[in-house]
C-alpha atoms as a PDB file:
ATOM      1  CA  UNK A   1    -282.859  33.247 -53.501  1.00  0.00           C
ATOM      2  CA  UNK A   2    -284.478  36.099 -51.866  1.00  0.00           C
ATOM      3  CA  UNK A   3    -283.655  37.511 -48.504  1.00  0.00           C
ATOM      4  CA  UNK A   4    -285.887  36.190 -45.890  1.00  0.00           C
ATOM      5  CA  UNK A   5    -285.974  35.965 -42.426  1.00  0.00           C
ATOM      6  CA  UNK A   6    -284.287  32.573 -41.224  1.00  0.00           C
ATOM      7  CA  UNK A   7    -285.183  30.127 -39.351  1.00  0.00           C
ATOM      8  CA  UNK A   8    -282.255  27.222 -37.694  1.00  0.00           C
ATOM      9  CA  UNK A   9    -283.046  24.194 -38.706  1.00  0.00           C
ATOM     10  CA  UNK A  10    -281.523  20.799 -37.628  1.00  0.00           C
ATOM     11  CA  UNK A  11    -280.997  18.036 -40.078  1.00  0.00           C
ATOM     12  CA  UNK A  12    -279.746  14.501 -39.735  1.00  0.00           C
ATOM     13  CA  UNK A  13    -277.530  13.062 -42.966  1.00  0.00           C
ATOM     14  CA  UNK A  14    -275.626  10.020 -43.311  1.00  0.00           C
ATOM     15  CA  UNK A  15    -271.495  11.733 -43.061  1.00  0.00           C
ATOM     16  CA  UNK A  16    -270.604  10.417 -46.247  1.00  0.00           C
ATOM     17  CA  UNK A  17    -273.478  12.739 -47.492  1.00  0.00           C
ATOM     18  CA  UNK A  18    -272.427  15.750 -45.362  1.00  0.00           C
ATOM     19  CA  UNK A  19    -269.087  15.529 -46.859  1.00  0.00           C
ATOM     20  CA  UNK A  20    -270.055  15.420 -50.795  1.00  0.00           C
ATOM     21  CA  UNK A  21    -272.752  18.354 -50.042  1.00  0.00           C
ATOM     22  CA  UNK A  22    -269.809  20.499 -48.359  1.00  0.00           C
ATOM     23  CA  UNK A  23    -267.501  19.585 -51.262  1.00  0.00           C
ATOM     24  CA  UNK A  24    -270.449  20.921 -53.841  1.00  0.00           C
ATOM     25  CA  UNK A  25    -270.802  24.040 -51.727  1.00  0.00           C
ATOM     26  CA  UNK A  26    -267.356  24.824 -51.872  1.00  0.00           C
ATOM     27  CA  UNK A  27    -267.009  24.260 -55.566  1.00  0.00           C
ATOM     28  CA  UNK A  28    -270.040  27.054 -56.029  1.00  0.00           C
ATOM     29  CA  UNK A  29    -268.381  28.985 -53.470  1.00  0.00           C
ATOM     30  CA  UNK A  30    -271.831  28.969 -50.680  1.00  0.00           C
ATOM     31  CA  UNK A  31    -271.983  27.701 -47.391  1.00  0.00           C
ATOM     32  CA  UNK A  32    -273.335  24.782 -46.645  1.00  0.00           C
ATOM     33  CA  UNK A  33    -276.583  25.808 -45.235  1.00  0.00           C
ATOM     34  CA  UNK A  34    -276.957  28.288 -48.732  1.00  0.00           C
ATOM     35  CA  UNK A  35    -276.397  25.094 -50.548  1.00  0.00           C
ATOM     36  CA  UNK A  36    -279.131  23.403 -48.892  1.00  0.00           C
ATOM     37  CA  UNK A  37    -281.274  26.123 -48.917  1.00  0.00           C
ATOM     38  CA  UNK A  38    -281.323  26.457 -53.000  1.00  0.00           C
ATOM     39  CA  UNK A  39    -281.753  22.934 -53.044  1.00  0.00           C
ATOM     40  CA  UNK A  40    -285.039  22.766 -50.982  1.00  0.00           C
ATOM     41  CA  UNK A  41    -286.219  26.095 -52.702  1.00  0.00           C
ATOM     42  CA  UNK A  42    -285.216  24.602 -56.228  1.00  0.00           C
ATOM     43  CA  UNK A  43    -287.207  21.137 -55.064  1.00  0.00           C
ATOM     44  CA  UNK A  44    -290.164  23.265 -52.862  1.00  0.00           C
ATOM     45  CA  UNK A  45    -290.689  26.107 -55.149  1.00  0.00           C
ATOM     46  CA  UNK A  46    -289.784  29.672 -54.068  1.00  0.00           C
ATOM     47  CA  UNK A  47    -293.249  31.454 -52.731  1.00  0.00           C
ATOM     48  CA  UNK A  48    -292.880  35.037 -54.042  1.00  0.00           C
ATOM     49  CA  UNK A  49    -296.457  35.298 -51.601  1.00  0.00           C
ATOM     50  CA  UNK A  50    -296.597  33.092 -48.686  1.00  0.00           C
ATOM     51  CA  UNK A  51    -300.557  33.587 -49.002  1.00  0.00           C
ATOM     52  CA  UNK A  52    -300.452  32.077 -52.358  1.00  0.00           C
ATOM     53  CA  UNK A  53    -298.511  29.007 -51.365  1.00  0.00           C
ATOM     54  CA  UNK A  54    -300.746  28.286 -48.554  1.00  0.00           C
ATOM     55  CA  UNK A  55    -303.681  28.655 -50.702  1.00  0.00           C
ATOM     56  CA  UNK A  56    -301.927  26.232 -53.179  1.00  0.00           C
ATOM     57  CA  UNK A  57    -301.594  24.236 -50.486  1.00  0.00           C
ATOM     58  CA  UNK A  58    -305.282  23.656 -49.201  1.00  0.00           C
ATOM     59  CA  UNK A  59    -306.586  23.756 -52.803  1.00  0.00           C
ATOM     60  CA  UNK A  60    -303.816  20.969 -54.407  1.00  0.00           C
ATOM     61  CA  UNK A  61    -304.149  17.569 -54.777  1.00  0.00           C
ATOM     62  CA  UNK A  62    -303.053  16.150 -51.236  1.00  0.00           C
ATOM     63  CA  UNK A  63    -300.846  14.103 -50.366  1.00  0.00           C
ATOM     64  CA  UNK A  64    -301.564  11.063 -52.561  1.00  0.00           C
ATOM     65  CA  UNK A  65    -302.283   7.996 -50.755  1.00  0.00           C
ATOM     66  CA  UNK A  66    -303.012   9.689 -47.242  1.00  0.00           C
ATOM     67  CA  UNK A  67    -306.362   9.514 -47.274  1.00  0.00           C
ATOM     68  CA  UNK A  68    -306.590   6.395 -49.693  1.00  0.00           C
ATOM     69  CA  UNK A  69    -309.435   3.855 -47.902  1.00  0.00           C
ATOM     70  CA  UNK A  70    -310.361   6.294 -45.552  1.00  0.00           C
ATOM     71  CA  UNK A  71    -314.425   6.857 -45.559  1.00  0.00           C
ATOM     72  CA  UNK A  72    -315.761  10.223 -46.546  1.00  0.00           C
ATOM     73  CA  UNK A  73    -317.010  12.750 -43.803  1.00  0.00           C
ATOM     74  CA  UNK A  74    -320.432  11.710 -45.295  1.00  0.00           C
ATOM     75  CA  UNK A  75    -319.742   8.209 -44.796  1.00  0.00           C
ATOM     76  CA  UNK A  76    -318.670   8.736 -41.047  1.00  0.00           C
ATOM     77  CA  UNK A  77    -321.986  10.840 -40.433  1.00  0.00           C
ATOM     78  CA  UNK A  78    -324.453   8.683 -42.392  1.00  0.00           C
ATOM     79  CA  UNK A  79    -322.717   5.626 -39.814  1.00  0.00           C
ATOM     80  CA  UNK A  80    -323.615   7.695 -36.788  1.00  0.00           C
ATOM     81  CA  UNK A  81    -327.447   8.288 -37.960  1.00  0.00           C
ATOM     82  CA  UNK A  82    -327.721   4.740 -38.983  1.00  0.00           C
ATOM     83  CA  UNK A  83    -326.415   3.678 -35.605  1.00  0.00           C
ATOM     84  CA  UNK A  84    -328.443   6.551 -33.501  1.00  0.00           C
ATOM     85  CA  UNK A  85    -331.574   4.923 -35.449  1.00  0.00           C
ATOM     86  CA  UNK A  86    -330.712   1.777 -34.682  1.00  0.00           C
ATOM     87  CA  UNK A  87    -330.282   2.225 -31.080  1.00  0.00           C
ATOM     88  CA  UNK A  88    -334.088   4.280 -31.372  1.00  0.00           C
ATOM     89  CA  UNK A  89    -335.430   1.302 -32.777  1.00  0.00           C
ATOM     90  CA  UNK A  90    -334.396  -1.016 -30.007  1.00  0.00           C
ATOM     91  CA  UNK A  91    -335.264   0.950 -27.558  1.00  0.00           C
ATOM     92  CA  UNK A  92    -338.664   1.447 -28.963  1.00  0.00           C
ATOM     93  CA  UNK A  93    -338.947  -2.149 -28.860  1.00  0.00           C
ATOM     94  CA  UNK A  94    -338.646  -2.288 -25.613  1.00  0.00           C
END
């Protein structure tokens, strides 16, 4: 893991978790928080260029199933014509 400027970070775990993760640590001779910081770099992916990361980011698939059933930007604007139409229409009719 490279060195990095750190940030504190407060977790919550269950205690019987806390205590196997500090028995791990120990047994690979880290601290706790260097234990859990491998882990979430090993699961995360270590960003060698934090400009590349956030590009991966904004370019990768999403988060599947956060936007599933929402309408399109298109959708939402083709709504609002269709409405601002409508409401021309009626008061046309008037």
């Amino acid at each position: 893991m490279r060195s990095h400027a750190m940030k504190n970070v407060t977790i919550t775990l269950p205690e019987e978790l806390v205590v196997r993760a500090r028995v791990e640590a120990a047994r690979q001779s880290k601290s706790l928080s260097r234990f859990v910081a491998e882990l979430v770099e090993d699961r995360c992916g270590s960003a060698a260029d934090p400009l590349a990361a956030l590009e991966e980011f904004w370019t990768g698939p999403g988060l599947p199933g956060a936007s599933k059933g929402l309408i399109s930007r298109e959708e939402i604007y083709a709504e609002r014509e269709e409405e601002r139409r409508h409401s021309q229409d009626l008061g046309a009719e008037e």
